[in-house]
C-alpha atoms as a PDB file:
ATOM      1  CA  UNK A   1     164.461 111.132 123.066  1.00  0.00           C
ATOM      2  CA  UNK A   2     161.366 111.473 125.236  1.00  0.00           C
ATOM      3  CA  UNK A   3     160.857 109.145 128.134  1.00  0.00           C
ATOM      4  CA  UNK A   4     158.070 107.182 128.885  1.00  0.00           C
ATOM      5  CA  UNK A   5     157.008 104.807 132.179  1.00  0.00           C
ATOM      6  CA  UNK A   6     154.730 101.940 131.644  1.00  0.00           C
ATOM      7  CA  UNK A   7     151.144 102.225 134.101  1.00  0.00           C
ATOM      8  CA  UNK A   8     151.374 100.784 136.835  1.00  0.00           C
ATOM      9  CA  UNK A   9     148.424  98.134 136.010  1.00  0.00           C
ATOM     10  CA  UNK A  10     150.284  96.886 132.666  1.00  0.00           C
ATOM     11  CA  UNK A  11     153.497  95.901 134.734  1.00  0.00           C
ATOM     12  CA  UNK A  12     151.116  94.472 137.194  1.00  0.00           C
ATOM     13  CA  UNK A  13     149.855  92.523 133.706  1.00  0.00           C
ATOM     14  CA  UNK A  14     152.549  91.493 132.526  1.00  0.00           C
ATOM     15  CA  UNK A  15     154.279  90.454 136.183  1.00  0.00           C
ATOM     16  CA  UNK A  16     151.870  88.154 136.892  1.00  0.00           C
ATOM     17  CA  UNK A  17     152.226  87.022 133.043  1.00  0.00           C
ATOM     18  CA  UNK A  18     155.812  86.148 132.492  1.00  0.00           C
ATOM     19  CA  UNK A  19     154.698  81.957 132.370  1.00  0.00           C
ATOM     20  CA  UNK A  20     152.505  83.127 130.095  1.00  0.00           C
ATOM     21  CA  UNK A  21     154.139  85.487 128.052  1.00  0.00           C
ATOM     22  CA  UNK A  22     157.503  83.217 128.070  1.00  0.00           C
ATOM     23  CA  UNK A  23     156.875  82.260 124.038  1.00  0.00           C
ATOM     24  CA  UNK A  24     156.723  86.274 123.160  1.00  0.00           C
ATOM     25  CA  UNK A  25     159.723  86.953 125.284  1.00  0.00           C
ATOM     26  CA  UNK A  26     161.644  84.783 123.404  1.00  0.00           C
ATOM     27  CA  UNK A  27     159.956  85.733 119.768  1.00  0.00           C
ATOM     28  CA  UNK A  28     161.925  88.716 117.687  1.00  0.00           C
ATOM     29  CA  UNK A  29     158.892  90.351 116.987  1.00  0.00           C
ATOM     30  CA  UNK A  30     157.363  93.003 118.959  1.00  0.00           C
ATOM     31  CA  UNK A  31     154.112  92.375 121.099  1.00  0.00           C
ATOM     32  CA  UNK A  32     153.347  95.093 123.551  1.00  0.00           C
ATOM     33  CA  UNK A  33     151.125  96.750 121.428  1.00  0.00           C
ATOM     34  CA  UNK A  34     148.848  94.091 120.478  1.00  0.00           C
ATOM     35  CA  UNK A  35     148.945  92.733 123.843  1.00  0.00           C
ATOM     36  CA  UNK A  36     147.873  95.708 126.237  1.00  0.00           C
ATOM     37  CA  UNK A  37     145.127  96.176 122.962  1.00  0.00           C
ATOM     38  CA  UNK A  38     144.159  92.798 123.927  1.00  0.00           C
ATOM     39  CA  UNK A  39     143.585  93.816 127.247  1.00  0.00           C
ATOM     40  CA  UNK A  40     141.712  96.935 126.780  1.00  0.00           C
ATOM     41  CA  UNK A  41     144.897  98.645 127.464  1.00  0.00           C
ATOM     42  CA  UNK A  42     145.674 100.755 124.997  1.00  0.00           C
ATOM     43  CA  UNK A  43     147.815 103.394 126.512  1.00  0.00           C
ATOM     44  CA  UNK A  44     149.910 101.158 128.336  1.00  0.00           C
ATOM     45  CA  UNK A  45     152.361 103.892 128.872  1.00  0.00           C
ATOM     46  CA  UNK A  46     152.512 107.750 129.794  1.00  0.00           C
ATOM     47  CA  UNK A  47     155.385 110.752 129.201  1.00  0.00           C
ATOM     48  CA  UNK A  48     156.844 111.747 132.004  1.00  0.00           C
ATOM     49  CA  UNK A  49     158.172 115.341 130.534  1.00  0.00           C
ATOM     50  CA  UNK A  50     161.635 114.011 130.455  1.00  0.00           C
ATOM     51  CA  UNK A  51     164.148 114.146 127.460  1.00  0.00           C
ATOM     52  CA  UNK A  52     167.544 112.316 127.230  1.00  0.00           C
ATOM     53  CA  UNK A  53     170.217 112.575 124.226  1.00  0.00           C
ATOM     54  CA  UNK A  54     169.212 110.222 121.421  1.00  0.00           C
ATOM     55  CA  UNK A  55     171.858 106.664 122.907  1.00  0.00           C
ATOM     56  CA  UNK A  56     172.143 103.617 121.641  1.00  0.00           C
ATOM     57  CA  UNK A  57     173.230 100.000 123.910  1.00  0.00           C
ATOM     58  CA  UNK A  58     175.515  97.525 122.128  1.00  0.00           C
ATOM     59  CA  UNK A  59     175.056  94.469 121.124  1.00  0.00           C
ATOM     60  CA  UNK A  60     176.376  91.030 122.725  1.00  0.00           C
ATOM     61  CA  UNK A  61     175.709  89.329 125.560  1.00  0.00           C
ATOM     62  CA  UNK A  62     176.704  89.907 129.589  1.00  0.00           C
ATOM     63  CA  UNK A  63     180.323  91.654 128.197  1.00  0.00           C
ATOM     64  CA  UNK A  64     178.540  94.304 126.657  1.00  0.00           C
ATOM     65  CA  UNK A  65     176.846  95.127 130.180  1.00  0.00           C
ATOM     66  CA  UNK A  66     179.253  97.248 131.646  1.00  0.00           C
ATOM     67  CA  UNK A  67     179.445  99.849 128.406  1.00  0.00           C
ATOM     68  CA  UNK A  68     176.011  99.863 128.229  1.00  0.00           C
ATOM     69  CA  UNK A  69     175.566 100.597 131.948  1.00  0.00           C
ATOM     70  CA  UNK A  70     177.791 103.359 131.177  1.00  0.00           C
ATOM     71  CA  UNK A  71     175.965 104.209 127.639  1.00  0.00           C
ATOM     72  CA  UNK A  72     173.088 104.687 129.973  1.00  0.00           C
ATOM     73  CA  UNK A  73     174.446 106.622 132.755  1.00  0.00           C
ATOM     74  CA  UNK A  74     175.747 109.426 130.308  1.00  0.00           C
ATOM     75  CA  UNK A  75     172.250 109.497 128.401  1.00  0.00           C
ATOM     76  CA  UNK A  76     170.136 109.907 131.641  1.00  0.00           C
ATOM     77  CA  UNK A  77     172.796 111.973 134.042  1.00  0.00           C
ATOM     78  CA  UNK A  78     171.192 114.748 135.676  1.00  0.00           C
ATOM     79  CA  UNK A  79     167.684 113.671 134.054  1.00  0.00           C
ATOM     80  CA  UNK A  80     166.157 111.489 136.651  1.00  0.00           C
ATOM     81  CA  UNK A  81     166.393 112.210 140.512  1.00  0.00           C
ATOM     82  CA  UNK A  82     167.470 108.656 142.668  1.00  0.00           C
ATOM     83  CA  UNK A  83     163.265 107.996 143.285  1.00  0.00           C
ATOM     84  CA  UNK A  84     162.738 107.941 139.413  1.00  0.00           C
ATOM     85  CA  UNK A  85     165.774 106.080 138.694  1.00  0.00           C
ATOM     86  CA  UNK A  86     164.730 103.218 140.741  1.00  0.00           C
ATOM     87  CA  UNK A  87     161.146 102.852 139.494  1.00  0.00           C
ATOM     88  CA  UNK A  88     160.745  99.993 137.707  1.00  0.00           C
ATOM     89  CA  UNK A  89     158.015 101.216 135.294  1.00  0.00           C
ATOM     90  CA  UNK A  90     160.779 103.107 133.478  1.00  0.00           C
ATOM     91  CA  UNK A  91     163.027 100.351 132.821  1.00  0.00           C
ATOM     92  CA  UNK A  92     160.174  97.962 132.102  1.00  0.00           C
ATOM     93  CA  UNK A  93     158.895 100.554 129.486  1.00  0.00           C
ATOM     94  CA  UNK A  94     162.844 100.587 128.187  1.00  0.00           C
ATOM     95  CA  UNK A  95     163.104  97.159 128.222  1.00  0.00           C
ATOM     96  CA  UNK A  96     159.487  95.873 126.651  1.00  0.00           C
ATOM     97  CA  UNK A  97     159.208  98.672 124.144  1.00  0.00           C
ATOM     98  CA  UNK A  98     162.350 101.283 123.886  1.00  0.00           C
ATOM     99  CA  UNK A  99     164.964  98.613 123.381  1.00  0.00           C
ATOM    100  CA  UNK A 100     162.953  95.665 122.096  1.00  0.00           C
ATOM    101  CA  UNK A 101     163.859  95.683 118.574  1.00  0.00           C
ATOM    102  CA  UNK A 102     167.463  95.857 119.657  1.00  0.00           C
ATOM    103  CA  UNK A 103     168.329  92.414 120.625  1.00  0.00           C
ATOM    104  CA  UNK A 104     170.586  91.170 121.658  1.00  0.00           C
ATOM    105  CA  UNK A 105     171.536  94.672 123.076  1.00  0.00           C
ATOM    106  CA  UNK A 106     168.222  94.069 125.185  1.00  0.00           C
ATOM    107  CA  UNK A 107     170.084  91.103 126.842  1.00  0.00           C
ATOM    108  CA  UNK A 108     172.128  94.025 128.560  1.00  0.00           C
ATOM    109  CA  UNK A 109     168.381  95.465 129.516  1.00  0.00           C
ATOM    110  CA  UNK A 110     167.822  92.551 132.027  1.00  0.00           C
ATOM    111  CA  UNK A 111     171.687  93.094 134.003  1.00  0.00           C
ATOM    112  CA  UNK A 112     170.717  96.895 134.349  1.00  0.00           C
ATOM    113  CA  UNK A 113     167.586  96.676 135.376  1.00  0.00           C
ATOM    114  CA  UNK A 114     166.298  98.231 138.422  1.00  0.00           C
ATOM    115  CA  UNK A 115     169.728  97.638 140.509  1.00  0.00           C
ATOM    116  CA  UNK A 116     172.294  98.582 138.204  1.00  0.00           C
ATOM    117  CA  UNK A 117     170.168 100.956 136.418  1.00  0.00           C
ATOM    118  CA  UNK A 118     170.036 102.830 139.842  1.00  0.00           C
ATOM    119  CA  UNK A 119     173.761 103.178 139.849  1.00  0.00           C
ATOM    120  CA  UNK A 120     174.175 104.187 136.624  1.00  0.00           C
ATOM    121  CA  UNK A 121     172.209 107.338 136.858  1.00  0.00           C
ATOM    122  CA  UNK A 122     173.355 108.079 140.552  1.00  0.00           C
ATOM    123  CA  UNK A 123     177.042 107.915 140.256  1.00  0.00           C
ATOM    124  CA  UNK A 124     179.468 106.630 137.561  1.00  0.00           C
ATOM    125  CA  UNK A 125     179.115 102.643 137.195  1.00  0.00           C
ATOM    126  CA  UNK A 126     181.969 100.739 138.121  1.00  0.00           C
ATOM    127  CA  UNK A 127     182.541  97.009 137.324  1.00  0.00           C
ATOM    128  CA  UNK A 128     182.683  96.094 141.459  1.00  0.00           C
ATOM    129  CA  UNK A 129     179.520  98.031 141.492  1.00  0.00           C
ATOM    130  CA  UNK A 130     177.439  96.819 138.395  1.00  0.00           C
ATOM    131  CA  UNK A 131     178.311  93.406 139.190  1.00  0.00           C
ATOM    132  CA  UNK A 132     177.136  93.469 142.779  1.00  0.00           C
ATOM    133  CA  UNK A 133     173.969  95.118 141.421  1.00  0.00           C
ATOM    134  CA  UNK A 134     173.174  92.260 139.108  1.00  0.00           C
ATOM    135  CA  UNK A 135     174.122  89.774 141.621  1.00  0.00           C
ATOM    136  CA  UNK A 136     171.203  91.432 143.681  1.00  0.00           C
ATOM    137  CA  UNK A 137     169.315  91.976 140.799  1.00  0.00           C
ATOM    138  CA  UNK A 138     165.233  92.000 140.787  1.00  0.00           C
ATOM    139  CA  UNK A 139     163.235  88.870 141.181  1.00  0.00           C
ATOM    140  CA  UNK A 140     160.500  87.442 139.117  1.00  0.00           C
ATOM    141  CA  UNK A 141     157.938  85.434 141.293  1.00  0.00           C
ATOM    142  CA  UNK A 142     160.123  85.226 143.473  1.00  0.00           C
ATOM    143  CA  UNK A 143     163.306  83.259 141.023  1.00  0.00           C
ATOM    144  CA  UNK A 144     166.127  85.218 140.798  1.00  0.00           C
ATOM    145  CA  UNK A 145     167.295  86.366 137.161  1.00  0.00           C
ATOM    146  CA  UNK A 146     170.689  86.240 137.794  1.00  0.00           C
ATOM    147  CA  UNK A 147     173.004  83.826 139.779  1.00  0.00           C
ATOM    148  CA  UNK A 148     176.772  83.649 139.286  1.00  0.00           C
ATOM    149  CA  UNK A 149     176.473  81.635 136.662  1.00  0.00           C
ATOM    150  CA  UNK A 150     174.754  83.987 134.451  1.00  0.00           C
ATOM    151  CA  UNK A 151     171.456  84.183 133.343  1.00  0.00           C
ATOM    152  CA  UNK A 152     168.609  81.825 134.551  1.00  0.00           C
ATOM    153  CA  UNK A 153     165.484  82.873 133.239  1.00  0.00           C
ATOM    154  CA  UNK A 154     164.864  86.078 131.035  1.00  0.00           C
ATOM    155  CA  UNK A 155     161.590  88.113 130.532  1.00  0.00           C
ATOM    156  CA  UNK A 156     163.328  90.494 128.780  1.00  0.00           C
ATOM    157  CA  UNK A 157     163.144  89.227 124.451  1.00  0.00           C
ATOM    158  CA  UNK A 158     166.437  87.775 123.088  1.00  0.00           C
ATOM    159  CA  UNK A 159     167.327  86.454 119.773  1.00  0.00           C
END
């Protein structure tokens, strides 16, 4: 499978678009296309020369996020050096476009990403460690996405 990044102008876009956006995020049907076309944006994304093994997340909610953490690390092991693995245009390329006909696998999407997604390809995930790394997980004007009660708001689309 051939790996892509999103530019670094559409995840500006859609960053300071999640209000926005919020009704596509939580539609089933696909938007990225139509919306960076919108935008005069058409290649939204780029290849970065990198293949992984074909992988696929499972479905479920927050108790699938461990396994797919794991799915994740053995796809992209020895792919990706630490400066790659932590750039968020990968994951939000995953996330928006690789992974978003897959929900609710793309639920897992939001735990991994960029914290846990960072261990995951530098060293085998542990729970202790992929929880800590959602607990610190990335911030979205400035709300968190996680607390310890789970989930509290979601760009990522669910079903």
């Amino acid at each position: 499978m051939k790996i892509y990044f999103m530019k670094q102008k559409a995840l500006d876009s859609l960053q300071a678009e999640v209000a926005d956006n919020l009704n596509k995020y939580q539609s089933s049907s696909f938007w990225m296309d139509e919306h960076f076309i919108n935008q005069n944006m058409p290649k939204y994304y780029f290849d970065t020369g990198i293949e992984v093994a074909d992988y696929q997340l499972i479905s479920g909610g927050p108790e699938t996020d461990f396994q797919n953490a794991k799915i994740v690390f053995e796809a992209f092991k020895n792919k990706l050096n630490p400066v790659q693995a932590s750039d968020l245009r990968l994951w939000a390329y995953l996330a928006h476009v690789q992974h978003n006909g897959e929900s609710p696998a793309t639920a897992g999407m939001d735990a991994i990403i960029p914290a846990a997604i960072v261990i995951a390809t530098t060293a085998a995930p542990t729970d202790a460690l992929t929880r800590a790394a959602i607990r610190n997980a990335t911030k979205i004007n400035g709300r968190p996405l996680f607390s310890s009660a789970g989930p509290m708001m979601s760009p990522i689309p669910q079903s």
